[in-house]
Protein backbone atom coordinates (compact mmCIF):
# COMPACT_ATOMS: atom_id res chain seq x y z
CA UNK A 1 -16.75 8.38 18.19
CA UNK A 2 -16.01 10.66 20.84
CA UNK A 3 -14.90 14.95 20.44
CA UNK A 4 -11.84 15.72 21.81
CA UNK A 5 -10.92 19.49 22.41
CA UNK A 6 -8.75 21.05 20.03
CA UNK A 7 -6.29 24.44 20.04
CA UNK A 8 -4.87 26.55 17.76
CA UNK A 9 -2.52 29.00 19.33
CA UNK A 10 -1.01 32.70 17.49
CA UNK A 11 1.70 34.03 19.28
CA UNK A 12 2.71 37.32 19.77
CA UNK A 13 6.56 37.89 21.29
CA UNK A 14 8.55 40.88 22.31
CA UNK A 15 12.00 40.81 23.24
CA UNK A 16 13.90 43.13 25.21
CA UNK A 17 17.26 42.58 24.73
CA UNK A 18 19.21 44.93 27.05
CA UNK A 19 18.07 43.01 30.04
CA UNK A 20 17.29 39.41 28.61
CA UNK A 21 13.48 40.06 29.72
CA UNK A 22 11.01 37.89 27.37
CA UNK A 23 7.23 39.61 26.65
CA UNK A 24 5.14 37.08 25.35
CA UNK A 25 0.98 36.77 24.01
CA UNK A 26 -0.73 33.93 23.24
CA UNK A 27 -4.07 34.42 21.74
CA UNK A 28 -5.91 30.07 20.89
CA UNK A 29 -9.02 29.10 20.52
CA UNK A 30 -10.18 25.84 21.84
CA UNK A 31 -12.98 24.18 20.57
CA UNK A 32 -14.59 20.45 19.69
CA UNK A 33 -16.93 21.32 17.12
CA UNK A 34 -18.06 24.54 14.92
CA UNK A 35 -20.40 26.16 17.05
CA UNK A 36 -20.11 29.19 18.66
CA UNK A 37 -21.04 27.81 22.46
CA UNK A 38 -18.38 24.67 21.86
CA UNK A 39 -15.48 27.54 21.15
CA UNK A 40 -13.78 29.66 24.20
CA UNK A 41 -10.86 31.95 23.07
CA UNK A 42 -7.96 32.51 25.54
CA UNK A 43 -5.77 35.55 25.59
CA UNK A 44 -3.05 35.22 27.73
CA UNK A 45 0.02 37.30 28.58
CA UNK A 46 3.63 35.98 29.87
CA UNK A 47 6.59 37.96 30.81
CA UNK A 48 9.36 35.72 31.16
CA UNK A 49 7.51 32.25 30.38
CA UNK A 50 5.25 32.93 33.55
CA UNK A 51 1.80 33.50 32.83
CA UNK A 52 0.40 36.86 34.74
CA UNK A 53 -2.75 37.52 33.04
CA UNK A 54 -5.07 36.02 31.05
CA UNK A 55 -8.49 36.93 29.47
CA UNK A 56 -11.24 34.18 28.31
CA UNK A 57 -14.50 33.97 26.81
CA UNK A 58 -16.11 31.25 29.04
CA UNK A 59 -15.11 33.52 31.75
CA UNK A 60 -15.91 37.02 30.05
CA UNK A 61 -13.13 39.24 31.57
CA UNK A 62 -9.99 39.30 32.56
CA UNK A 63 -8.13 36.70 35.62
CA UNK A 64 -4.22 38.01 36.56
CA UNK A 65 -2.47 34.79 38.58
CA UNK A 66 0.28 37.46 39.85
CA UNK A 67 0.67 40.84 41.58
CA UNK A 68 0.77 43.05 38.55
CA UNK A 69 -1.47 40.55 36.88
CA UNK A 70 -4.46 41.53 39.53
CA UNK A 71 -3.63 44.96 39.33
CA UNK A 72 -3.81 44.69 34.96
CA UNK A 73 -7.07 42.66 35.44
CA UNK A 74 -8.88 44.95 37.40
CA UNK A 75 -7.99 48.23 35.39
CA UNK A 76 -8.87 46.43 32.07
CA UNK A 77 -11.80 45.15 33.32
CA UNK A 78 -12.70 48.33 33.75
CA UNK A 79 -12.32 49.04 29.94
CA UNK A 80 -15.98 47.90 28.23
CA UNK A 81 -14.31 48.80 25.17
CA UNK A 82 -11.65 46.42 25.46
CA UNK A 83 -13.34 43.44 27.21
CA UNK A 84 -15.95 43.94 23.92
CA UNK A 85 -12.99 43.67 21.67
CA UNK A 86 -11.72 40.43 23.48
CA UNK A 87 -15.52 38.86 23.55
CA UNK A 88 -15.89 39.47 20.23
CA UNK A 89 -12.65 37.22 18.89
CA UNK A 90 -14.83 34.10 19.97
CA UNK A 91 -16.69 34.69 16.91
CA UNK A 92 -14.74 36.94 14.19
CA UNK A 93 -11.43 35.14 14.98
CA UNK A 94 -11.91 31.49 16.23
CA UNK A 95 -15.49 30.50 14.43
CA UNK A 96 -14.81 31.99 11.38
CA UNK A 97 -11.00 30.17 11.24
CA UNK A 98 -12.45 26.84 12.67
CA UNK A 99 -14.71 26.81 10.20
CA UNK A 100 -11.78 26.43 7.34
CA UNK A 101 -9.47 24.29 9.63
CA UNK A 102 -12.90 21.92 9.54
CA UNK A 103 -13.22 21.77 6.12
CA UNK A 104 -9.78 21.57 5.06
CA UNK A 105 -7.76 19.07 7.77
CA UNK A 106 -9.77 18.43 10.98
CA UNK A 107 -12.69 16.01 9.02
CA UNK A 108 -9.86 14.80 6.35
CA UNK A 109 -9.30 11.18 6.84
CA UNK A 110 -6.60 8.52 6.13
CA UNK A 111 -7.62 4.25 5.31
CA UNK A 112 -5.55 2.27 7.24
CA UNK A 113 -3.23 -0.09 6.32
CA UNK A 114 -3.72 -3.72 7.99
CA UNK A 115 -1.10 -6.62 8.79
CA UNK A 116 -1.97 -10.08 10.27
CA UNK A 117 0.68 -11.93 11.77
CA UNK A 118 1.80 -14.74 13.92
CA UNK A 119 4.02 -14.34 16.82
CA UNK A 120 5.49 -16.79 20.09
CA UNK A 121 2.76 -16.32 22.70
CA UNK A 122 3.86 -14.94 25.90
CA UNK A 123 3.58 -18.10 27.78
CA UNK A 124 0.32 -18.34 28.82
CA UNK A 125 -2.25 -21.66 28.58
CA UNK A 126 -2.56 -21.07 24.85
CA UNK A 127 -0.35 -22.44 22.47
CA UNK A 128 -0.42 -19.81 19.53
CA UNK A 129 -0.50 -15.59 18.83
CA UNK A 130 -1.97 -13.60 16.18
CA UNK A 131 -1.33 -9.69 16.34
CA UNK A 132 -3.32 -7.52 14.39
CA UNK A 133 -1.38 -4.23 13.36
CA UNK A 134 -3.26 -1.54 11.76
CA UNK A 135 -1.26 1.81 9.99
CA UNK A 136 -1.19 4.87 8.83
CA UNK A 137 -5.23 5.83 10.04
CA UNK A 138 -6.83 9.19 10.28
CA UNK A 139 -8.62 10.08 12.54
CA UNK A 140 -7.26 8.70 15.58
CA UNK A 141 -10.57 7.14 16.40
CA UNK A 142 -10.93 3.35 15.52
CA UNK A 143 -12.32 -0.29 16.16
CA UNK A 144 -10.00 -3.38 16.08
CA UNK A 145 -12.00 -6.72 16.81
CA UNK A 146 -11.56 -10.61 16.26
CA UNK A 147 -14.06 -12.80 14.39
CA UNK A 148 -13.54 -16.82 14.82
CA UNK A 149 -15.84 -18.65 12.45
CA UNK A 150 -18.05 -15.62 11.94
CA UNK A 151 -18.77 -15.25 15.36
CA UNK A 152 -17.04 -12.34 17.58
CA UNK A 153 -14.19 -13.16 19.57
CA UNK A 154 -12.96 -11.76 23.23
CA UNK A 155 -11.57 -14.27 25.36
CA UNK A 156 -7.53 -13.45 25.26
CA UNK A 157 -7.66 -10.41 23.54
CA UNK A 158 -4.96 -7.37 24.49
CA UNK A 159 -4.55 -4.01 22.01
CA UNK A 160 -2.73 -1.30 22.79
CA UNK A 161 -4.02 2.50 22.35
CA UNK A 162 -3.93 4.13 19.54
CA UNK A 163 -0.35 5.72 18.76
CA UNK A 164 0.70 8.25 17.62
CA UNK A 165 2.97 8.73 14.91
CA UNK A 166 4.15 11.95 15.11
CA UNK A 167 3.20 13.22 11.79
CA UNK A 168 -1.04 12.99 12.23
CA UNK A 169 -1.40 9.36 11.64
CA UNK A 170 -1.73 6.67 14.20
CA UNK A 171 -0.99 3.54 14.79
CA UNK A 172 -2.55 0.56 17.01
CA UNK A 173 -1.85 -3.61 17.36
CA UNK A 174 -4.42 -5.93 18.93
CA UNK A 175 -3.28 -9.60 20.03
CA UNK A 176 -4.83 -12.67 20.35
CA UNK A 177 -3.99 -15.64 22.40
CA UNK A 178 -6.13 -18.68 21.18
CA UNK A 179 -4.88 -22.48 20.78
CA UNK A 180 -5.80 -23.42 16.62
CA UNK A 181 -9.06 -25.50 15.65
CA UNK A 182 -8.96 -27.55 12.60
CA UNK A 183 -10.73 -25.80 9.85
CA UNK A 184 -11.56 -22.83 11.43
CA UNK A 185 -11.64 -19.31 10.21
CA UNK A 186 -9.83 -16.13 12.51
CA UNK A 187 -10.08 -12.77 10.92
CA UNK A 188 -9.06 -9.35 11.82
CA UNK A 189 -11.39 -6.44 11.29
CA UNK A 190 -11.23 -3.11 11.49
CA UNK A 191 -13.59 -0.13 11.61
CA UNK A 192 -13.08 3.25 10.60
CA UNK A 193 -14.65 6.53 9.98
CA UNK A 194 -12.42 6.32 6.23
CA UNK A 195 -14.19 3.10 5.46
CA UNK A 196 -16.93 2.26 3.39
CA UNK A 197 -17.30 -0.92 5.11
CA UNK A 198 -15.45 -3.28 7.66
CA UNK A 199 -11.65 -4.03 6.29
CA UNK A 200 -11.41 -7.75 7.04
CA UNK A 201 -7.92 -9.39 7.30
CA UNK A 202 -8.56 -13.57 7.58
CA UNK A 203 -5.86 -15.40 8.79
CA UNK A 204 -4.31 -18.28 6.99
CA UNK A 205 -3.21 -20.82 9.46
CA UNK A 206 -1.38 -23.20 6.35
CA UNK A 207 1.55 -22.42 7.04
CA UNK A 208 3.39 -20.33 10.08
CA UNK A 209 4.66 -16.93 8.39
CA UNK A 210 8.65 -17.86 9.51
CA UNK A 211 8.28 -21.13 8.23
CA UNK A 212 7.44 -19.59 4.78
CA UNK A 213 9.84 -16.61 5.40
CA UNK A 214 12.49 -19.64 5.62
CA UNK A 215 11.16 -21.10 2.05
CA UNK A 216 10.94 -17.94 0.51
CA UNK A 217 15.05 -17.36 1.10
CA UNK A 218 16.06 -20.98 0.80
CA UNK A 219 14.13 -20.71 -3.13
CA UNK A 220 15.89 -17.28 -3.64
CA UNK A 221 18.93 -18.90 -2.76
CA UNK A 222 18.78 -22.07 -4.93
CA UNK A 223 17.89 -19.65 -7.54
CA UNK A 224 20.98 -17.85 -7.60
CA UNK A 225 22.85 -20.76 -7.50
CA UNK A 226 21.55 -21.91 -10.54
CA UNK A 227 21.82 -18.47 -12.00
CA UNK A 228 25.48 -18.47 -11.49
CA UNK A 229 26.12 -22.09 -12.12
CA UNK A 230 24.36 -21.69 -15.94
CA UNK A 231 26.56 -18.72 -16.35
CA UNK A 232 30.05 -20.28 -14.88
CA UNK A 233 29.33 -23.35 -17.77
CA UNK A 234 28.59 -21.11 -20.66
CA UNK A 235 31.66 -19.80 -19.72
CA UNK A 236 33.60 -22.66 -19.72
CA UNK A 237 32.19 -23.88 -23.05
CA UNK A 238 32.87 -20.76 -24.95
CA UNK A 239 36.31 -20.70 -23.58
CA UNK A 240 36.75 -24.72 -24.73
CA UNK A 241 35.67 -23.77 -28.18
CA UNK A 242 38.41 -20.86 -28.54
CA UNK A 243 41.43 -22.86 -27.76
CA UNK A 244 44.57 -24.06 -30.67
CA UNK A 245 45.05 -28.00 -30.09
CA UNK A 246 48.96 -29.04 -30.98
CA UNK A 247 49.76 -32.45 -31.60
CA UNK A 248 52.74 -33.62 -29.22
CA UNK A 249 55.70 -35.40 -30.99
C-alpha cells in the first residue's frame, strides 16, 4: 500500500484587539513514516492570515514571502542559536510525538463491513448489475475485486475511490455489469490491511433482492392480519358468552 504524507499542526495565536490585527504561529510536522529523514518540521508565522515567514527543516533556515518577512529571515538567520533551536524540533518535537501518534491511531485499523446487491444496469449491452459496497474500513487503503466461477473478473467493472466519511473511516462501491450464466458463482472480495484473509461476499442469483424485499412485506402483512383477525374473534366470543337472553312474549 502506498505512504501518504501526514501533518500535525500546534498553533500559537495572538490577538490584538485595539486594531483587529490577528498574530498567528503554526509550528506541524509532516511526515510518512517514523524516521527522522521522512519528518520536516515547519514553523511558520502569519499576521493577519497571510503567511510572511516561515522556517523548515528540509530547508534549514529561515524563507520570509513578504517585505518584513525578508527582512525577519535574514536577521534570524543570522541567529545560530535560534536556527539550532528550530533544527532541533525535527527530532525532540515531531519524532518523538510521531512515534506515539504511530502507535496509538496512525497503524490502528477498522474491518470493513461488506454488502452485495443488485441494481437496474445503466443501459448498457448487459442485462443485469451487482454493486459491491464496502463500510466502515481503516485505513483508507483497500482492494475490491470480482471472482466469476473462481476465476477473476474485469470486463465491466467501475468502483469509485475510496470515500471518506468524515469521521476516519471510508467508504468505497465497485459495480459490475455482466448478463447471468446458469449455475454460475459471482463473488465479491475484498482485501484489507485489518484482514486475516480475503472477506468474500458470493452472490445469490435465486432470487432478485426487490423481489424478496416484496415477499418479505407482503408475509409481514398477512401476518398482521391474522394477528388482528384472531384477536377481533376472541373478542367477539367472549362478548357472546357475557350476554342475558330474554324470551319474547
Amino acid at each position: 500500500m502506498a505512504s501518504s504524507f501526514l501533518s500535525v499542526s500546534l498553533l500559537f495565536i495572538g490577538l490584538h484587539t485595539a486594531g483587529g490585527f490577528m498574530y498567528s504561529r503554526v509550528g506541524r510536522c509532516v511526515f510518512n513514516s517514523t524516521d527522522l529523514k521522512d519528518i520536516e518540521f515547519i514553523d511558520s508565522y502569519y499576521y493577519n492570515k497571510l503567511e510572511f515567514i516561515r522556517f523548515s527543516s528540509n530547508v534549514g533556515k529561515y524563507v520570509g514571502f513578504t517585505e518584513i518577512g525578508v527582512k525577519n529571515a535574514d536577521r534570524l538567520n543570522k541567529d545560530t542559536s535560534q536556527l539550532a533551536g528550530e533544527k532541533a524540533q525535527k527530532e525532540t518535537y515531531c519524532q518523538h510525538n510521531i512515534e506515539n501518534w504511530y502507535q496509538n491511531a496512525l497503524t490502528k485499523s477498522a474491518q470493513p463491513s461488506v454488502r452485495l446487491r443488485s441494481v437496474a444496469p445503466s443501459g448498457g449491452k448487459h442485462s443485469s448489475m451487482l454493486v459491491c459496497s464496502v463500510y466502515d474500513f481503516y485505513p483508507q487503503n483497500i482492494i475490491v475485486r470480482w471472482t466469476r466461477d473462481g476465476e477473476p473478473e474485469t470486463a465491466g467493472v467501475t468502483s469509485t475511490d475510496e470515500l471518506a466519511d468524515g469521521d476516519w473511516y471510508y467508504q468505497t462501491h465497485s459495480h459490475l455489469e455482466y448478463t447471468p450464466r446458469s449455475g454460475e458463482k459471482i463473488s465479491c472480495v475484498v482485501e484489507h490491511i485489518s484482514l486475516s484473509k480475503p472477506l468474500v461476499t458470493d452472490w445469490d442469483p435465486s432470487m432478485p433482492e426487490s423481489e424478496r424485499n416484496k415477499i418479505a412485506i407482503g408475509a409481514s402483512g398477512l401476518i398482521l392480519g391474522l394477528t388482528l383477525s384472531l384477536a377481533g374473534f376472541i373478542y367477539y366470543k367472549r362478548k357472546a358468552r357475557g350476554r342475558i337472553l330474554v324470551p319474547s312474549n
